[in-house]
N, C-alpha and C. Protein backbone atom coordinates (compact mmCIF):
# COMPACT_ATOMS: atom_id res chain seq x y z
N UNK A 1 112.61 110.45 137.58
CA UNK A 1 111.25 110.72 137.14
C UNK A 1 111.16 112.16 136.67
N UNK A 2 110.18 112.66 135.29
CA UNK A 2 110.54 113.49 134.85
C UNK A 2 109.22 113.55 135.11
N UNK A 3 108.28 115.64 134.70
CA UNK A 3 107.13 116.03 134.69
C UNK A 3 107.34 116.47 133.42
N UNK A 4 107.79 115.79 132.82
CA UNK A 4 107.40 116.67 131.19
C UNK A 4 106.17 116.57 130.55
N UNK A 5 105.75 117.42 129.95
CA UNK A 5 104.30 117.26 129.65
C UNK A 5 104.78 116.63 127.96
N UNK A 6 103.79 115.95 127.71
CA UNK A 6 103.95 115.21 126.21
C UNK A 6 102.66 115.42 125.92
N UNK A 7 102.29 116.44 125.34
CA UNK A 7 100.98 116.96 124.69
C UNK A 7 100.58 116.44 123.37
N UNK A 8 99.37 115.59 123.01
CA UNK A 8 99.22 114.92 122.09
C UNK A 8 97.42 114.86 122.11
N UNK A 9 97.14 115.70 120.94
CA UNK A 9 95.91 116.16 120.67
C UNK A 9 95.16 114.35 120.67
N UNK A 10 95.49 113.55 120.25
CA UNK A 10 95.27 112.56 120.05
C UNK A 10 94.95 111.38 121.73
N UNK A 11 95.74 111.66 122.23
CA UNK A 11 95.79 110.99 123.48
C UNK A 11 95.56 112.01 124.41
N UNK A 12 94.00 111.66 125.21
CA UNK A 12 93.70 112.62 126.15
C UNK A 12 94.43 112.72 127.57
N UNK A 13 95.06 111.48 127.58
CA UNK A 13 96.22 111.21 128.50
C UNK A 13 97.19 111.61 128.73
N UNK A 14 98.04 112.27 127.29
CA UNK A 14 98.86 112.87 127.62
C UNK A 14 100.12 113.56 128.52
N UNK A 15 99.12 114.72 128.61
CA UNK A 15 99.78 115.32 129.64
C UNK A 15 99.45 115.34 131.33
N UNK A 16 99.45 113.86 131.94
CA UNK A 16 99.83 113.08 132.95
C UNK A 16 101.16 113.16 132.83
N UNK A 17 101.57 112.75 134.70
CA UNK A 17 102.77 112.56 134.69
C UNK A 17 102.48 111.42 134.72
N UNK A 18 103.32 110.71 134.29
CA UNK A 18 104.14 109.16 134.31
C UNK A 18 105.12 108.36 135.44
N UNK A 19 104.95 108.26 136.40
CA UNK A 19 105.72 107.72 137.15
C UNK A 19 106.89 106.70 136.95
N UNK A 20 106.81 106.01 135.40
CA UNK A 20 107.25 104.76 134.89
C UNK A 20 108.03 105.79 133.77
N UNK A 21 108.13 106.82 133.26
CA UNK A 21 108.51 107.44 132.50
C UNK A 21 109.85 107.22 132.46
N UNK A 22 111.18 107.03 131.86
CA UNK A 22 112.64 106.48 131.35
C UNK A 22 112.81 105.55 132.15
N UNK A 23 112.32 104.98 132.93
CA UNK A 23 112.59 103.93 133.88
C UNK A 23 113.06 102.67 133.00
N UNK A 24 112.04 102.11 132.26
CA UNK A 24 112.37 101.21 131.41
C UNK A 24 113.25 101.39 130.58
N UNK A 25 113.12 102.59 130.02
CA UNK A 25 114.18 102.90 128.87
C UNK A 25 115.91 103.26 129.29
N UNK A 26 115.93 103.44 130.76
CA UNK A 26 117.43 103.63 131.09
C UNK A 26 117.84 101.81 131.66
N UNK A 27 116.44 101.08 131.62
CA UNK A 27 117.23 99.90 131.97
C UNK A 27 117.76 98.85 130.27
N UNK A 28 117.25 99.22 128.92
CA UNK A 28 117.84 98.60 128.21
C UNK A 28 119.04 99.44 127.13
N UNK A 29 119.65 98.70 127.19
CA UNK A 29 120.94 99.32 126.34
C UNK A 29 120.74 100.20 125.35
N UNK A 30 121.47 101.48 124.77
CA UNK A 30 120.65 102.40 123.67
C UNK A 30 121.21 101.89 122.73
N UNK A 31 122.30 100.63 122.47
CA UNK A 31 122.46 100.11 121.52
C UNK A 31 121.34 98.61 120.52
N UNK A 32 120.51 98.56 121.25
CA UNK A 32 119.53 97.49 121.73
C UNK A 32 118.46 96.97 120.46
N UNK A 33 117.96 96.18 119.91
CA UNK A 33 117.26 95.89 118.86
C UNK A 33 116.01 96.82 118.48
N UNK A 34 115.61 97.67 120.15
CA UNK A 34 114.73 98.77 119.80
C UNK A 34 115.04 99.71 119.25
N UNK A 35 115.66 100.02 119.42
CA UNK A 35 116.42 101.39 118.78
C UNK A 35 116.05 100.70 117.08
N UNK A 36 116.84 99.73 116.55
CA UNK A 36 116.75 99.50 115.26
C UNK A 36 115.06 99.35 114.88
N UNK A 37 114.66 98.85 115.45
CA UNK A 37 112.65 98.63 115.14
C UNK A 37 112.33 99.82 115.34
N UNK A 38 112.60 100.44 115.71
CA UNK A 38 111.86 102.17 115.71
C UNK A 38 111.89 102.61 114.13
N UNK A 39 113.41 102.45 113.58
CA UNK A 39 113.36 102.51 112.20
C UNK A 39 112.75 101.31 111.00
N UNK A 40 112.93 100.09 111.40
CA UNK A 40 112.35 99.58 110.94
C UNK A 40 110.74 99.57 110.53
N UNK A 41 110.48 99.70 111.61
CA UNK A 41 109.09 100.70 110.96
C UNK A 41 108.99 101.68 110.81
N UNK A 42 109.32 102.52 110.21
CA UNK A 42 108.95 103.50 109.19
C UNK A 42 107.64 104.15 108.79
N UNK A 43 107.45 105.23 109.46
CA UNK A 43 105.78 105.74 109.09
C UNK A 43 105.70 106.44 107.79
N UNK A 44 104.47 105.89 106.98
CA UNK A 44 104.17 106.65 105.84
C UNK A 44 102.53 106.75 105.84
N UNK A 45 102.36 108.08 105.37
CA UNK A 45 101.33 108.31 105.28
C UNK A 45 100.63 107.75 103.53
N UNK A 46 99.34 107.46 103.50
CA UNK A 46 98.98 106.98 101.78
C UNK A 46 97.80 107.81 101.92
N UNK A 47 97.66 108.69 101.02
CA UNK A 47 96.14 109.78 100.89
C UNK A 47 96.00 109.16 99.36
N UNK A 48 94.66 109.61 99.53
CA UNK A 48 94.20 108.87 97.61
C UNK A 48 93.51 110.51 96.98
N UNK A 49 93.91 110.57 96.26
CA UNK A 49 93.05 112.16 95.61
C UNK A 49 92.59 111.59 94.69
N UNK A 50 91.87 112.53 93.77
CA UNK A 50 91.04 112.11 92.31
C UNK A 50 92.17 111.35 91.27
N UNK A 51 93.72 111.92 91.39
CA UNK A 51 94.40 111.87 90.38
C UNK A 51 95.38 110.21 90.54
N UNK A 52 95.63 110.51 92.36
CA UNK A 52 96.99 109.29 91.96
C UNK A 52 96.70 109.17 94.11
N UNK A 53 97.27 108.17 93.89
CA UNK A 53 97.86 107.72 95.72
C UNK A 53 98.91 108.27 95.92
N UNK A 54 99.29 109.02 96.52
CA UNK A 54 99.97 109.83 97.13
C UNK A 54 100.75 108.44 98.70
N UNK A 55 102.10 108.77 98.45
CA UNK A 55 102.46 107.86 99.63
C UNK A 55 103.60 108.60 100.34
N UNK A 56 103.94 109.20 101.70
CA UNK A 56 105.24 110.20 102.16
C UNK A 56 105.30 109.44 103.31
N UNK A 57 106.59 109.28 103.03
CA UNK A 57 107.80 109.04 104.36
C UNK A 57 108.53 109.94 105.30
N UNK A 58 108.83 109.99 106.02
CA UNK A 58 109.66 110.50 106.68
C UNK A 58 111.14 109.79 106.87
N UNK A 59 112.24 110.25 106.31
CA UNK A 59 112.78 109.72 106.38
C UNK A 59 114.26 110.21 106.88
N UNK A 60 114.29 111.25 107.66
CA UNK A 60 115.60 112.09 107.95
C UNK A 60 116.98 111.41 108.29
N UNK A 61 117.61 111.57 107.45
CA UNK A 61 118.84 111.53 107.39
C UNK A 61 119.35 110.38 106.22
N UNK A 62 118.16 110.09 105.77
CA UNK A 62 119.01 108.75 104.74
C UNK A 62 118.90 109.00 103.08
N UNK A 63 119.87 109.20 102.24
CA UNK A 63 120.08 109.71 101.22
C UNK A 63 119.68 108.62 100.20
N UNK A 64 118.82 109.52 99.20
CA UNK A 64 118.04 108.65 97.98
C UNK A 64 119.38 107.11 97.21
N UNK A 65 120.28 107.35 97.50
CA UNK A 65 120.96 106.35 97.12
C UNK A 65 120.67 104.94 98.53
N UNK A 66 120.11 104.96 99.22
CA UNK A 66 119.52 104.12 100.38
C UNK A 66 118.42 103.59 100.49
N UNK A 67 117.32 103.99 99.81
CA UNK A 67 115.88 103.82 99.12
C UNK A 67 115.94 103.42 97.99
N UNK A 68 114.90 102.75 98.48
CA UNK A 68 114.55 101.67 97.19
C UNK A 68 113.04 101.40 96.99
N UNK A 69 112.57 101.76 95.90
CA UNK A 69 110.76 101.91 95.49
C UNK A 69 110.56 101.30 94.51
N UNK A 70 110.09 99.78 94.65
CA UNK A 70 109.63 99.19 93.47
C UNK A 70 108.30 98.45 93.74
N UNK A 71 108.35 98.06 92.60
CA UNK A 71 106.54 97.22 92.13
C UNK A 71 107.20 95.80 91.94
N UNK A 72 106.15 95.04 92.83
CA UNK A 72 106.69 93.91 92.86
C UNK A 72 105.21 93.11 92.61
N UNK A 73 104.88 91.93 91.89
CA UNK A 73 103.69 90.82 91.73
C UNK A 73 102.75 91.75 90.99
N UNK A 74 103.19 93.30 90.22
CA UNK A 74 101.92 93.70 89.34
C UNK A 74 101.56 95.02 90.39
N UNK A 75 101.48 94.82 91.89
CA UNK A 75 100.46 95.58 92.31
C UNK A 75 100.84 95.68 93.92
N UNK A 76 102.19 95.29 93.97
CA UNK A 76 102.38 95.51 95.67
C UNK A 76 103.48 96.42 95.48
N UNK A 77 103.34 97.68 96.10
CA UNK A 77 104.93 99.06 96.30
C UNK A 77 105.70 98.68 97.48
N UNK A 78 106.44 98.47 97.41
CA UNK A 78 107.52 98.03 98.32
C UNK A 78 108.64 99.12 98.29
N UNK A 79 108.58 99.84 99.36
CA UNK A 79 109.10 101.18 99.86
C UNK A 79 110.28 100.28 100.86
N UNK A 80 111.83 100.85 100.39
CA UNK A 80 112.78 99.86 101.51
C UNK A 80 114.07 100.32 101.53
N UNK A 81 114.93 100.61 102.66
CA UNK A 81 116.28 101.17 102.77
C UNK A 81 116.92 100.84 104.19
N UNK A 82 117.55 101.37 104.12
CA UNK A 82 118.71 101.36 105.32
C UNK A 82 119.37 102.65 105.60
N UNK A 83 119.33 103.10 106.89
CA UNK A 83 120.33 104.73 107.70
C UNK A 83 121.18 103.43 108.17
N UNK A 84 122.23 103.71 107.65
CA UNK A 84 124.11 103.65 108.09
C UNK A 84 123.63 104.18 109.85
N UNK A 85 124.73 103.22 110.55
CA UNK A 85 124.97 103.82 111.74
C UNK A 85 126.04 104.22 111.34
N UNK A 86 126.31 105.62 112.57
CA UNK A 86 127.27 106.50 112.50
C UNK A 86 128.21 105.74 113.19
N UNK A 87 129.86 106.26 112.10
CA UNK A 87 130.89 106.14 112.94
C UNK A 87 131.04 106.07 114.35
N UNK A 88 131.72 104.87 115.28
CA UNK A 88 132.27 106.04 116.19
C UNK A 88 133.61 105.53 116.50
N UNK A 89 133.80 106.77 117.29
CA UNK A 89 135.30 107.22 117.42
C UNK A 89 135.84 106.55 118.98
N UNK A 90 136.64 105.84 119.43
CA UNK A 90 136.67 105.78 120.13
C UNK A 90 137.35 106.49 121.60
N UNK A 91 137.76 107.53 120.83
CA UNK A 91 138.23 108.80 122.01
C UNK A 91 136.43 109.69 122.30
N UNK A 92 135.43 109.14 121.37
CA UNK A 92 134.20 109.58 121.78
C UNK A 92 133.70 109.05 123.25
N UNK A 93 132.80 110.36 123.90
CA UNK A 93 132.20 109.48 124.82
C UNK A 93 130.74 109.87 124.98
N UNK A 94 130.12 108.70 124.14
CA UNK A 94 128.05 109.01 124.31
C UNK A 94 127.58 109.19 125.34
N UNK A 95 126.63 110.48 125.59
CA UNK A 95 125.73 110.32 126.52
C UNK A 95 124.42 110.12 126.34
N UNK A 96 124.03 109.98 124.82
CA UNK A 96 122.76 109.59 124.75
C UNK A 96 123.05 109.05 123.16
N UNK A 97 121.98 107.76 122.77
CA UNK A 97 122.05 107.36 121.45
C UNK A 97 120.83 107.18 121.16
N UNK A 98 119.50 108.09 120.71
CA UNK A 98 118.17 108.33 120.28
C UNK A 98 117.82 107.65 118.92
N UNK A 99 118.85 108.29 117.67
CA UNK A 99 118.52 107.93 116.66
C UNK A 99 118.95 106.93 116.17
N UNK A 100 117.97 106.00 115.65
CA UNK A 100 117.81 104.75 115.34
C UNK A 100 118.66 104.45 113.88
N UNK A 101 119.07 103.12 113.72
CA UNK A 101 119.20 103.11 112.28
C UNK A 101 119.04 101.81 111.78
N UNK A 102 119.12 100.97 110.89
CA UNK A 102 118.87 99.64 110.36
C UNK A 102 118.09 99.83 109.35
N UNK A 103 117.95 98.75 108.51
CA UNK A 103 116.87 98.20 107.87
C UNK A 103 115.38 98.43 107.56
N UNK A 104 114.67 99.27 106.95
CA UNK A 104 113.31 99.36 106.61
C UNK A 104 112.65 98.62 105.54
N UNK A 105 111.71 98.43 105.69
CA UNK A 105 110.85 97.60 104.34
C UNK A 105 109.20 97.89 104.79
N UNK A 106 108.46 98.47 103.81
CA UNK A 106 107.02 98.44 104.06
C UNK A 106 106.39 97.91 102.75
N UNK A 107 104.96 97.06 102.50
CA UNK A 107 104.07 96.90 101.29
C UNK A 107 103.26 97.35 101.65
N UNK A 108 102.84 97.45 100.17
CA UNK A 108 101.47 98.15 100.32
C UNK A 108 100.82 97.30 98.85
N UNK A 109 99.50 96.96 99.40
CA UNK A 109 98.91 96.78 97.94
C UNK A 109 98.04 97.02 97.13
N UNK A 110 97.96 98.16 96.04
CA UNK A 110 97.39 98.98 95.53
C UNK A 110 96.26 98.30 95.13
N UNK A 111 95.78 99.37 94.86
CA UNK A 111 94.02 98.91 94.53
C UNK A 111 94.09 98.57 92.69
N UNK A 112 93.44 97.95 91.81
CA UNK A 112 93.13 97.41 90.70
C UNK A 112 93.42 99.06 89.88
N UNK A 113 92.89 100.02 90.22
CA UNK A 113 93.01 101.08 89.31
C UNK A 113 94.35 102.08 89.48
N UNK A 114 95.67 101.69 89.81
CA UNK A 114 96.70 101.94 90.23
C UNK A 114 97.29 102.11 88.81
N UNK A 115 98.44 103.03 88.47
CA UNK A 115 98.71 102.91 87.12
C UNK A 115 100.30 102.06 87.58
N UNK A 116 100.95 101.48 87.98
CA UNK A 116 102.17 100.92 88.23
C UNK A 116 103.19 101.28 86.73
N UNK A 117 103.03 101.37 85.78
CA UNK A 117 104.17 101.44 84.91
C UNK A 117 104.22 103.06 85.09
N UNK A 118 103.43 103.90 85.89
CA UNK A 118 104.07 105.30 85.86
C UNK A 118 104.11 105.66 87.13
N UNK A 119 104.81 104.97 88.01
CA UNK A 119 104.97 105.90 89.32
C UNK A 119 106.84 106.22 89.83
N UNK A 120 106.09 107.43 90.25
CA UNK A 120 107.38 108.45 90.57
C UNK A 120 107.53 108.61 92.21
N UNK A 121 108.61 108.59 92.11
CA UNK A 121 109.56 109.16 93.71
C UNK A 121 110.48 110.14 93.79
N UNK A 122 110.47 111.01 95.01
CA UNK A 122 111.10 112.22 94.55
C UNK A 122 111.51 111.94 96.47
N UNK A 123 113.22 112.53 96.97
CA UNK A 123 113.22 112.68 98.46
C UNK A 123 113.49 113.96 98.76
N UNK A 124 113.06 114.81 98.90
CA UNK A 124 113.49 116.24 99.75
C UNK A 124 113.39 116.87 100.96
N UNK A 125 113.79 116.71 101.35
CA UNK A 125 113.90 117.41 102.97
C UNK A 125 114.03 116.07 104.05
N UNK A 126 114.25 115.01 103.32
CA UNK A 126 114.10 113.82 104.57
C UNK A 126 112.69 113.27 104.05
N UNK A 127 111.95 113.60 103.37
CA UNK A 127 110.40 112.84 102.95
C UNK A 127 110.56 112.47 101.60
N UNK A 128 110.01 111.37 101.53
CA UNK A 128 110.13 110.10 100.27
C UNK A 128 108.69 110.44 99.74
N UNK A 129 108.64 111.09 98.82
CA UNK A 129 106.74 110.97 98.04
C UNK A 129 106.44 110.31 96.98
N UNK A 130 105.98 109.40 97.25
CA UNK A 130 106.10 108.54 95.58
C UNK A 130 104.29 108.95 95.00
N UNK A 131 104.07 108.57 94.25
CA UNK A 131 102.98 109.09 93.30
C UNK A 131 103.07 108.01 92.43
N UNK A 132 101.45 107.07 92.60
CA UNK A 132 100.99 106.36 91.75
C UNK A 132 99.69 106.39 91.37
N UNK A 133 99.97 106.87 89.70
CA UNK A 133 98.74 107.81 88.95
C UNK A 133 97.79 106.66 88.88
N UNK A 134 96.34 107.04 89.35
CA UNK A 134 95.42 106.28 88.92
C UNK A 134 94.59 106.30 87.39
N UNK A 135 94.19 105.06 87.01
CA UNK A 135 93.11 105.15 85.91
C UNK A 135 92.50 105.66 85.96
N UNK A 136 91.60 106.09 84.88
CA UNK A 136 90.51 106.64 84.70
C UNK A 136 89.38 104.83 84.49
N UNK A 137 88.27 105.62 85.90
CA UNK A 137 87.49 104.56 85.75
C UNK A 137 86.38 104.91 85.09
N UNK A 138 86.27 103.60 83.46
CA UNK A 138 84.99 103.63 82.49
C UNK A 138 83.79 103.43 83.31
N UNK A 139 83.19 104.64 82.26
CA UNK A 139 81.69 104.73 83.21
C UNK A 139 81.06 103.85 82.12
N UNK A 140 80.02 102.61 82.87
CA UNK A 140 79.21 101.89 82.20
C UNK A 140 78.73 102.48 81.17
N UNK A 141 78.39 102.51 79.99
CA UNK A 141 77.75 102.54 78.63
C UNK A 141 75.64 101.58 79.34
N UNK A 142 75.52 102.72 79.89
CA UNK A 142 73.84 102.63 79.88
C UNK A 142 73.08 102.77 78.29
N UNK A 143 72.33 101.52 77.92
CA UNK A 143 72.15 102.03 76.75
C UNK A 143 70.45 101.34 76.87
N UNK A 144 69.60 102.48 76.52
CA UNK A 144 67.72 102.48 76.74
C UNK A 144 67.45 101.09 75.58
N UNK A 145 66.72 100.38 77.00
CA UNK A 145 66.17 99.53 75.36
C UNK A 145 64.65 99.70 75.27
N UNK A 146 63.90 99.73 74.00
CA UNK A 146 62.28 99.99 73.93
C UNK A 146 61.63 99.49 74.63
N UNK A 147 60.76 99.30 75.28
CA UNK A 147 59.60 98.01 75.53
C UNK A 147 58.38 98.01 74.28
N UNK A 148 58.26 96.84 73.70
CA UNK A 148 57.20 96.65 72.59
C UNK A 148 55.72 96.18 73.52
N UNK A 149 54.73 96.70 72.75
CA UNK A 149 53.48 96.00 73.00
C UNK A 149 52.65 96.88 73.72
């Protein structure tokens, strides 16, 4: 049992101790299907500005030849890759295996004013930012009509 504090502006809970804290986690294997679902889902953030949807990944350690960003049915982004597990050696000996690797895939499905034939992806530092420029939305044509009589 550990007292580590896990401070999280978000959860007022936090920083409780945990009595249940690695308990579970030293009873399943670190080779284990969790480990891979940790990556499998994949967090990305989507912000919308005036100009375009903005979409960032986090994605440390997996090189743009592993990602894959396409438009699929017109209007769904399908963000998707794979982190390689690491070698190992067998004169190695693990004492801990944290980082995850497998398979990712996320959709998303853009809104009607999405420009899809111009969006860009760029990865630097481990973050995936793709950019899909929005239309310009026509403003109704209000047009006065007289009243007679």
């Amino acid at each position: 049992m550990s007292l580590v504090r896990r401070g999280n502006v978000f959860d007022p809970f936090s920083d409780f101790w945990d009595p249940f804290d690695g308990v579970f986690r030293s009873l399943v294997p670190a080779t284990s299907d969790r480990d891979t679902a940790a990556f499998a889902n994949a967090r990305i953030d989507w912000k919308e500005t005036p100009e375009a949807h903005v979409f960032k990944a986090d994605l440390p350690g997996v090189k743009k030849e592993e990602v894959k960003v396409e438009v699929e049915d017109g209007n769904v982004l399908v963000i998707s890759g794979q982190r390689s597990k690491e070698e190992e050696d067998k004169n190695d000996k693990w004492h801990r295996v944290e980082r995850s690797s497998g398979q990712f895939m996320r959709r998303f499905r853009l809104p009607e004013n999405a420009k899809v034939d111009q969006v860009k992806a760029g990865l630097e530092n481990g973050v995936l930012t793709v950019t899909v420029p929005k239309a310009e939305v026509k403003k109704t044509e209000v047009k006065a009509i007289e009243i007679s009589g």
